[in-house]
Protein backbone atom coordinates (compact mmCIF):
# COMPACT_ATOMS: atom_id res chain seq x y z
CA UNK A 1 8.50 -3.97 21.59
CA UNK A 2 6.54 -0.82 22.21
CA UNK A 3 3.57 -0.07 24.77
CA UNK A 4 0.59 2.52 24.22
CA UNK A 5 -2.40 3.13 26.90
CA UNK A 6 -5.39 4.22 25.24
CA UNK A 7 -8.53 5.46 26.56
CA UNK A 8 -12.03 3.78 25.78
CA UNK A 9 -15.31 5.32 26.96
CA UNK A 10 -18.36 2.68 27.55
CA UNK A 11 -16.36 -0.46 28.89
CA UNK A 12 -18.33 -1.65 32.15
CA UNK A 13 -18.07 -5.51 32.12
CA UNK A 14 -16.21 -8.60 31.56
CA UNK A 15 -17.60 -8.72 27.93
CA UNK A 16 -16.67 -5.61 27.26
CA UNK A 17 -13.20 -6.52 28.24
CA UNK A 18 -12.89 -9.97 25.88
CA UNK A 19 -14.58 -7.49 23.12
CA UNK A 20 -12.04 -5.04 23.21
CA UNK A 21 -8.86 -7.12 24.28
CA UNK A 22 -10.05 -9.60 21.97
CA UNK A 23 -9.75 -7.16 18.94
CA UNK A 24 -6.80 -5.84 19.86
CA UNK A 25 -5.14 -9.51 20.05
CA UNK A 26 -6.90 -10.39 16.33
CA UNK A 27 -4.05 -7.79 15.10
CA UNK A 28 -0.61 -8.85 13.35
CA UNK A 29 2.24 -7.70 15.64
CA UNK A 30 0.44 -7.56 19.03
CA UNK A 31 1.51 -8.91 21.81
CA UNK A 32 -0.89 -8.00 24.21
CA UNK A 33 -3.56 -6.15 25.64
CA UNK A 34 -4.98 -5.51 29.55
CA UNK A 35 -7.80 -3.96 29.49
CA UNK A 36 -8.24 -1.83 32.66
CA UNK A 37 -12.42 -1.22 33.69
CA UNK A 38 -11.25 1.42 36.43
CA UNK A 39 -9.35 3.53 34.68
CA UNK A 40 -11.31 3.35 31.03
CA UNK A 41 -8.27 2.63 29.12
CA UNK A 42 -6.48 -0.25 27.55
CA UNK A 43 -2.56 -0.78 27.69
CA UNK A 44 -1.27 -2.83 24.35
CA UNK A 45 1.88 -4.38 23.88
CA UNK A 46 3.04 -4.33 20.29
CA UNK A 47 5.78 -4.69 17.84
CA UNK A 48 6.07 -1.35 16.27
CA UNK A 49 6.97 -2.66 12.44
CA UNK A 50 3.35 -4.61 12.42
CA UNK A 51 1.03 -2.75 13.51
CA UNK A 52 0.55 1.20 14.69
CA UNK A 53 -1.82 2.76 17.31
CA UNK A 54 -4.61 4.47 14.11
CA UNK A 55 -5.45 0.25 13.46
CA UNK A 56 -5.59 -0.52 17.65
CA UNK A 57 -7.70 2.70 17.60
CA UNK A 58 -9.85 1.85 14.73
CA UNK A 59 -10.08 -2.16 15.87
CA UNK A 60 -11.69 -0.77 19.23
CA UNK A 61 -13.96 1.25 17.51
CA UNK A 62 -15.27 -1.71 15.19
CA UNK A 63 -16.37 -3.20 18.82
CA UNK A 64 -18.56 -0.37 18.78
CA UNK A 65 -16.77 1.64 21.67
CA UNK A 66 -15.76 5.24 21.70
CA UNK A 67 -11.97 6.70 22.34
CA UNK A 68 -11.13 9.69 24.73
C-alpha cells in the first residue's frame, strides 16, 4: 500500500469534497482518499500495481478542478 498527497486548487465545500474523494474512490486499486479543505490537497491511499498518481491526477481533473 502506497500514500500520495496531492494538491487541488478550487475545493471550498462539502461537495467539492464527495466530488473529488468520490472520483478518486471510483478507481481500481484505491483504498482511500481524505480530502483536506484547509490545506487544498487530497491524501490517497492506493495499491501501487492498480492504479498510479497521472489517473488520480487526471480523475480530479474530470471533476473539473485544477492541480498545484
Amino acid at each position: 500500500m502506497k500514500e500520495t498527497t496531492i494538491k487541488v486548487q478550487g475545493m471550498t465545500c462539502q461537495h467539492c469534497v464527495k466530488a473529488v474523494s468520490g472520483a478518486l474512490i471510483k478507481l481500481p486499486g484505491v483504498k482511500d482518499a481524505q480530502v483536506n479543505l484547509e490545506k487544498g490537497e487530497v491524501t490517497v491511499s492506493y495499491h501501487d500495481g492498480l492504479v498510479n498518481v497521472q489517473a488520480m491526477k487526471d480523475a480530479i481533473e474530470g471533476q473539473g478542478y485544477d492541480l498545484g
